[in-house]
PDB file of N, CA and C in Angstrom:
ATOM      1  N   UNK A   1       0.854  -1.173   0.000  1.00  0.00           N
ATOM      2  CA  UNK A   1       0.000   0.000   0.000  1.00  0.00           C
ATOM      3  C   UNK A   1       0.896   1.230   0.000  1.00  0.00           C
ATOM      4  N   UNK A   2       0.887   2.340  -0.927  1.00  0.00           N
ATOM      5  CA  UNK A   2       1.175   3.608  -0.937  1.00  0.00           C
ATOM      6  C   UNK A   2       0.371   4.774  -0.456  1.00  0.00           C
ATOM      7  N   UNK A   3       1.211   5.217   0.569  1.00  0.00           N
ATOM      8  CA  UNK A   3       0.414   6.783   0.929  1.00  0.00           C
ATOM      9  C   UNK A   3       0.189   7.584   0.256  1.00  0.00           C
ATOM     10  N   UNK A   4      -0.748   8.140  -0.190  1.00  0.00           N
ATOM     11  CA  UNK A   4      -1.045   9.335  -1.249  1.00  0.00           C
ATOM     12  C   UNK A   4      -0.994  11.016  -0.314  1.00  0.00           C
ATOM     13  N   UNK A   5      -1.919  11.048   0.662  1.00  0.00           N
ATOM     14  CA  UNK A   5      -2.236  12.042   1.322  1.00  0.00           C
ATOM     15  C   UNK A   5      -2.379  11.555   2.929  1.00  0.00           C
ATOM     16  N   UNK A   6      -2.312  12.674   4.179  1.00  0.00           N
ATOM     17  CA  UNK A   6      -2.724  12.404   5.600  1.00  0.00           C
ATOM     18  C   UNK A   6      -3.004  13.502   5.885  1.00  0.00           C
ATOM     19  N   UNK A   7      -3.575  13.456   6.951  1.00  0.00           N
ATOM     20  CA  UNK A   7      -3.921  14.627   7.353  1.00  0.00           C
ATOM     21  C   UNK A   7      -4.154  13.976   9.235  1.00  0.00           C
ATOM     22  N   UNK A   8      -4.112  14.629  10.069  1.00  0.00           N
ATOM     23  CA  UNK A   8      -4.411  14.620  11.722  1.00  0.00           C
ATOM     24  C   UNK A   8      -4.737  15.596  11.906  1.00  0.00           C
ATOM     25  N   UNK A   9      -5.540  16.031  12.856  1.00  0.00           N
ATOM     26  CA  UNK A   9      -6.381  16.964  13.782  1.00  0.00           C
ATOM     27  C   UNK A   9      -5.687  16.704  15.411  1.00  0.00           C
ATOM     28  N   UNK A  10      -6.016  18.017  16.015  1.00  0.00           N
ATOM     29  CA  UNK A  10      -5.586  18.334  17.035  1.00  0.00           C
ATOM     30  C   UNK A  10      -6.082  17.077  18.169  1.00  0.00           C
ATOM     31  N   UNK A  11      -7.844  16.562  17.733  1.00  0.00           N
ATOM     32  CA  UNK A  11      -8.140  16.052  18.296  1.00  0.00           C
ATOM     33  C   UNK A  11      -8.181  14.095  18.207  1.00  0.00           C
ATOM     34  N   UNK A  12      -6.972  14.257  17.773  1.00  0.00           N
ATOM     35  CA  UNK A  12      -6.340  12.558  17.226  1.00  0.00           C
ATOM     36  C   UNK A  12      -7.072  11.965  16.423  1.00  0.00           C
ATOM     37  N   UNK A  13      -7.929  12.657  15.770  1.00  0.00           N
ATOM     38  CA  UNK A  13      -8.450  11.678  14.404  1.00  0.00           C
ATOM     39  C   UNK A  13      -7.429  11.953  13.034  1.00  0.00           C
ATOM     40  N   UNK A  14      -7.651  11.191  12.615  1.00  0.00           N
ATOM     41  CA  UNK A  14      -6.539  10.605  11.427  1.00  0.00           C
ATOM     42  C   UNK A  14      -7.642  10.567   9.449  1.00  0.00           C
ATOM     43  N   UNK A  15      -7.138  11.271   8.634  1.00  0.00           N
ATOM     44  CA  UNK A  15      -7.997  11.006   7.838  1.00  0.00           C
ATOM     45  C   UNK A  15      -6.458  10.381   6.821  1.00  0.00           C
ATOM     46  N   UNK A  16      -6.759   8.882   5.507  1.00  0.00           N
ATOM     47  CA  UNK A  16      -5.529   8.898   5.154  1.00  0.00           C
ATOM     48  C   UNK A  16      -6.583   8.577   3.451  1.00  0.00           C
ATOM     49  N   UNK A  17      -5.292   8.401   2.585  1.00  0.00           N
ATOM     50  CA  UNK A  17      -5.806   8.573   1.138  1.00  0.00           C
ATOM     51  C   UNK A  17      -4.594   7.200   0.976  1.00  0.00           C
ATOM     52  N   UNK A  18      -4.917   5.734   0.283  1.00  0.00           N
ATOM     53  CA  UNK A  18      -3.972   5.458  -0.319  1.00  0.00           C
ATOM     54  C   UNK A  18      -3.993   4.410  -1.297  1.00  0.00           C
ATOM     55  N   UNK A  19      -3.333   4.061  -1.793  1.00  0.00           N
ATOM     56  CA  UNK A  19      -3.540   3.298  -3.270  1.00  0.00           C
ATOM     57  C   UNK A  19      -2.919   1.995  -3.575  1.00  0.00           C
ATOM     58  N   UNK A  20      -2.869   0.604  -3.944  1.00  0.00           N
ATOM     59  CA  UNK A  20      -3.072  -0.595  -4.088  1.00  0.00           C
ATOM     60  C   UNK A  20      -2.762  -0.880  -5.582  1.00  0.00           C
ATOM     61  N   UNK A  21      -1.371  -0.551  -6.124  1.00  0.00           N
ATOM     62  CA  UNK A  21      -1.548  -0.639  -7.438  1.00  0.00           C
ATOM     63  C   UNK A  21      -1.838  -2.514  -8.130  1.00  0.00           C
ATOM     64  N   UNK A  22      -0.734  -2.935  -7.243  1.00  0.00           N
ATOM     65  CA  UNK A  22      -1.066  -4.235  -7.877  1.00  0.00           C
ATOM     66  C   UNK A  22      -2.714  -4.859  -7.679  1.00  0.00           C
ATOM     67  N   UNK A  23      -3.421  -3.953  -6.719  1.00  0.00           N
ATOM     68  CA  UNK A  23      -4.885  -4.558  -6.479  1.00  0.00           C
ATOM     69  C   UNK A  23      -5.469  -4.016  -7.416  1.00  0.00           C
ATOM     70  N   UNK A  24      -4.858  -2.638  -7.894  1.00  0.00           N
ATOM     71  CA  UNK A  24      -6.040  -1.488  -8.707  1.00  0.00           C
ATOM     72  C   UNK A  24      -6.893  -1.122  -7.698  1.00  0.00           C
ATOM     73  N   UNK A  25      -6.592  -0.821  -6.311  1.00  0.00           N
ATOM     74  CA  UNK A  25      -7.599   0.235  -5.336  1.00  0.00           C
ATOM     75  C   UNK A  25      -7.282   1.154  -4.933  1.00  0.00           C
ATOM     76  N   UNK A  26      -7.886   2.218  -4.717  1.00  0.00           N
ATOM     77  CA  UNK A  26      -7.626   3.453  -4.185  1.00  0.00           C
ATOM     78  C   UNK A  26      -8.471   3.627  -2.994  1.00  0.00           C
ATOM     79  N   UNK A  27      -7.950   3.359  -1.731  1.00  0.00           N
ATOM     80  CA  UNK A  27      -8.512   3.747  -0.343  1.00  0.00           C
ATOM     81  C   UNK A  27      -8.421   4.910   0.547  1.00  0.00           C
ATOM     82  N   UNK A  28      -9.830   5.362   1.295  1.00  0.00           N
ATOM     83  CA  UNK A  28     -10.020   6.528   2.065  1.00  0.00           C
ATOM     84  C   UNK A  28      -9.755   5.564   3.410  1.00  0.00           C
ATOM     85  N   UNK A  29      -9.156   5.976   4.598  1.00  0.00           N
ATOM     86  CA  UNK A  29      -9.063   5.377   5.927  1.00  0.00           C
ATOM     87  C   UNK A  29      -9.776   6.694   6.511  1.00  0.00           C
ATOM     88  N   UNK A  30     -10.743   6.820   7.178  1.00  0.00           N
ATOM     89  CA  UNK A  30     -11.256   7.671   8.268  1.00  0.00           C
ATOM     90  C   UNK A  30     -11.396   6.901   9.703  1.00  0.00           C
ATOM     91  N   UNK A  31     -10.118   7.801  10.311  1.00  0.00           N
ATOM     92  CA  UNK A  31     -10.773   7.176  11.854  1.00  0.00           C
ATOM     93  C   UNK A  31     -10.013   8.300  12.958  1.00  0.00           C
ATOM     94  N   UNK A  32     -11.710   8.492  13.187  1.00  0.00           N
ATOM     95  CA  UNK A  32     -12.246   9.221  14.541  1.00  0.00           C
ATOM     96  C   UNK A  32     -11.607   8.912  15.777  1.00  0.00           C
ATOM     97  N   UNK A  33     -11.078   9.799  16.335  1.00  0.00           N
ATOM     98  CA  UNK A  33     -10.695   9.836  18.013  1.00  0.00           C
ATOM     99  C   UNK A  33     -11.151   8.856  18.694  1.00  0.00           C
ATOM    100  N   UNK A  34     -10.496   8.115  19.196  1.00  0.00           N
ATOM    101  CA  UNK A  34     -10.928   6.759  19.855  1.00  0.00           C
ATOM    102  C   UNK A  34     -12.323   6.414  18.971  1.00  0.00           C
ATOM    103  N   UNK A  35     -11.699   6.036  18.032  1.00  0.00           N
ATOM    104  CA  UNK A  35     -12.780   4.952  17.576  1.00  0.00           C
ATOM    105  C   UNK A  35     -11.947   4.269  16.353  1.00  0.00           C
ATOM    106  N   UNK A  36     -12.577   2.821  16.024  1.00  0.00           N
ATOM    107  CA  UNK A  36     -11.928   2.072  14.717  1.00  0.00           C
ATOM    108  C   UNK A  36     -11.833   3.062  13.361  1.00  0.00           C
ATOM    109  N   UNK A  37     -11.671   2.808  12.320  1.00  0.00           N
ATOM    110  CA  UNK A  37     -11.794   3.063  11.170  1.00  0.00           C
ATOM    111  C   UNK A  37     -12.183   2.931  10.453  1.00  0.00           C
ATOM    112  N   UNK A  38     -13.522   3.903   9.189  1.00  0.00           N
ATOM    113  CA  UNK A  38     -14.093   3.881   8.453  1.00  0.00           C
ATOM    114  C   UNK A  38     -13.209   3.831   7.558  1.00  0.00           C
ATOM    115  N   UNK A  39     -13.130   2.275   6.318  1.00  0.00           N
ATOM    116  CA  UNK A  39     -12.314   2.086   5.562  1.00  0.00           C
ATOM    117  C   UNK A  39     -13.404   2.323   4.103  1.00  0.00           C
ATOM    118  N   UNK A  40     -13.156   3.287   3.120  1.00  0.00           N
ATOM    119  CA  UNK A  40     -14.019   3.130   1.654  1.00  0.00           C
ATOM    120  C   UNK A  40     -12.946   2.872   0.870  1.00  0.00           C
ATOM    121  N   UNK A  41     -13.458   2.243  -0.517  1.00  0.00           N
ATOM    122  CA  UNK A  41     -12.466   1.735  -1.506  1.00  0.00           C
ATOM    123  C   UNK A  41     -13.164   1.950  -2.449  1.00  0.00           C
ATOM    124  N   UNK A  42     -12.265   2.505  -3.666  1.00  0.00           N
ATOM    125  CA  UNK A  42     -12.754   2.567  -5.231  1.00  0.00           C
ATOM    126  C   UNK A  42     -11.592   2.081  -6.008  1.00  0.00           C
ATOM    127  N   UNK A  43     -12.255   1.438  -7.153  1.00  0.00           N
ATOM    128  CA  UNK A  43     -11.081   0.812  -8.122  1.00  0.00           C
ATOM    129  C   UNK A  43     -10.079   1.928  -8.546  1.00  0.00           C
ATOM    130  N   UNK A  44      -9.031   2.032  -8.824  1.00  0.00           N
ATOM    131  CA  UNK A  44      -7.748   2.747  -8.888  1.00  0.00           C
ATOM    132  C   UNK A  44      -7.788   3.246 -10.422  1.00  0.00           C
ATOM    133  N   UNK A  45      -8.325   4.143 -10.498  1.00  0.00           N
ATOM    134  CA  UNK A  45      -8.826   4.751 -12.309  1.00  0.00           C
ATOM    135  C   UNK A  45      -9.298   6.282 -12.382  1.00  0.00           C
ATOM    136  N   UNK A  46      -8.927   6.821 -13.571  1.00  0.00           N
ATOM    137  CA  UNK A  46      -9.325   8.333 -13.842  1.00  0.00           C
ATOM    138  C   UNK A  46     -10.534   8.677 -13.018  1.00  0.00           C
ATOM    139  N   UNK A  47     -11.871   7.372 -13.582  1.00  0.00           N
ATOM    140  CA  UNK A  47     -13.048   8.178 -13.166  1.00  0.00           C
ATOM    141  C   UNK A  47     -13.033   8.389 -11.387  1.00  0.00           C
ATOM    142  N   UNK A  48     -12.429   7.290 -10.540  1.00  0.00           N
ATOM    143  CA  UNK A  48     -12.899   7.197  -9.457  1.00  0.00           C
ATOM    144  C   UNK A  48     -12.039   7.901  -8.467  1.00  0.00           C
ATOM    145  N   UNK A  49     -11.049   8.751  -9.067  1.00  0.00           N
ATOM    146  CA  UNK A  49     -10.282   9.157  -7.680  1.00  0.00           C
ATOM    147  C   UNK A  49     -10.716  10.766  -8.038  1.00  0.00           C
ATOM    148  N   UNK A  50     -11.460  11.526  -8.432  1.00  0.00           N
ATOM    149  CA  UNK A  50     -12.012  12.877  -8.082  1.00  0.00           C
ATOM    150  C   UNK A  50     -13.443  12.750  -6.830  1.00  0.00           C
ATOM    151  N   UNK A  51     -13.883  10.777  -7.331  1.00  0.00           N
ATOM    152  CA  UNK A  51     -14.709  10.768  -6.196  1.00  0.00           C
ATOM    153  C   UNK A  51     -14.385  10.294  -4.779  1.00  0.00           C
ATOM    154  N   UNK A  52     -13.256   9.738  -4.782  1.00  0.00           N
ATOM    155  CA  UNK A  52     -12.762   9.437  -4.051  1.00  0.00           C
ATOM    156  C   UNK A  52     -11.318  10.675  -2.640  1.00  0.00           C
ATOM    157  N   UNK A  53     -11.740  11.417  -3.896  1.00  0.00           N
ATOM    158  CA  UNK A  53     -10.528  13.295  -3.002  1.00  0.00           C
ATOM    159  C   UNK A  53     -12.034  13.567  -2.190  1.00  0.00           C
ATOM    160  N   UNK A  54     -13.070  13.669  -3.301  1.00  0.00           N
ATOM    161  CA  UNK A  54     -14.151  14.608  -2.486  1.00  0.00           C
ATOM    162  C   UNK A  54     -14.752  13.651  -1.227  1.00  0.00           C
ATOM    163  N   UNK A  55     -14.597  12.722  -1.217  1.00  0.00           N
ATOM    164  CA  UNK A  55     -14.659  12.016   0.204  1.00  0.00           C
ATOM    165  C   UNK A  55     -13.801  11.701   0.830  1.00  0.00           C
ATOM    166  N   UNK A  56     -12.699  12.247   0.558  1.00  0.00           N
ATOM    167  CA  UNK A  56     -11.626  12.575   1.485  1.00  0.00           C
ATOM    168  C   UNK A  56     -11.791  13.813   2.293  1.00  0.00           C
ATOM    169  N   UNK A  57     -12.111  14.703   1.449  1.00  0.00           N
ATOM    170  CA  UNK A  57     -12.393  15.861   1.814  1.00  0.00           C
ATOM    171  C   UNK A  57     -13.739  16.075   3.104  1.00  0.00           C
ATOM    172  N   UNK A  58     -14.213  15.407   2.485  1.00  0.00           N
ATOM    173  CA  UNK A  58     -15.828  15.214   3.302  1.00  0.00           C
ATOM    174  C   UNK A  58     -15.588  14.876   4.904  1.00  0.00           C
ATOM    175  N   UNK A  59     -14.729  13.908   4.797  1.00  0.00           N
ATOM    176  CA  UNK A  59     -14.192  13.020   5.969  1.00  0.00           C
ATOM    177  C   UNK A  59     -13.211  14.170   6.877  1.00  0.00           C
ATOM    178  N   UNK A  60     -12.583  14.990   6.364  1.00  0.00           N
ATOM    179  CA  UNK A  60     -11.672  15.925   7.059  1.00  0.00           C
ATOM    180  C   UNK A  60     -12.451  17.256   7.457  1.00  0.00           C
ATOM    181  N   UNK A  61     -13.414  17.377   6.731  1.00  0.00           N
ATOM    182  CA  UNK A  61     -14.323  18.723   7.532  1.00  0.00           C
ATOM    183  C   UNK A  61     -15.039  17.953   8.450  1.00  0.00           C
ATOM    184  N   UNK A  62     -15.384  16.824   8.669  1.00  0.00           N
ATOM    185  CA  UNK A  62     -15.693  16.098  10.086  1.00  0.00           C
ATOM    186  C   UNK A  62     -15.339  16.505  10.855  1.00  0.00           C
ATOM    187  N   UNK A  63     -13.771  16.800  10.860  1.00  0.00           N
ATOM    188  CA  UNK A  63     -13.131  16.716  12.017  1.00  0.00           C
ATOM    189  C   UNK A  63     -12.268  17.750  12.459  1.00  0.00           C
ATOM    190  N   UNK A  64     -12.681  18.685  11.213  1.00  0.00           N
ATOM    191  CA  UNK A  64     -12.544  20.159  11.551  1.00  0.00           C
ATOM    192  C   UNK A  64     -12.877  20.936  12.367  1.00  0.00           C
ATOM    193  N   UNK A  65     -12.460  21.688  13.853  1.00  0.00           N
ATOM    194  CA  UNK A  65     -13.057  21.930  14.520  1.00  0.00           C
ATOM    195  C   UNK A  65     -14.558  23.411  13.727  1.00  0.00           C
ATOM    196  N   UNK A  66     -15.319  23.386  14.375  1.00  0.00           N
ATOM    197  CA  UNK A  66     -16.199  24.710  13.766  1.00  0.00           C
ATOM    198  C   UNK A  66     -16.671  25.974  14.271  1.00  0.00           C
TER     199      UNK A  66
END
């Protein structure tokens, strides 16, 4: 597995972006401050990784404080 992107918050949640070439996947890891990890996966291709940033993205204003 290759890291693409990370990101951490003050308040120990972890958002990560990373990619599976020999699988062809591209994975979001979201996980919340004491809690497991919301793992999503899309096949590793043009169409699916603009949908796959914007739920990256999605996942990190979670945990943005407001």
């Amino acid at each position: 597995m290759t890291a693409i992107i990370e990101d951490r918050f003050a308040s120990g949640a972890q958002v990560s972006m990373g990619m599976d070439r020999d699988a062809g996947e591209l994975f979001v890891f979201h996980c919340p401050a004491g809690q497991g990890c919301i793992v999503s996966k899309w096949p590793l291709d043009s169409y699916h990784m603009p949908i796959a940033m914007a739920h990256y993205e999605q996942c990190c204003e979670l945990e943005r404080p407001t």
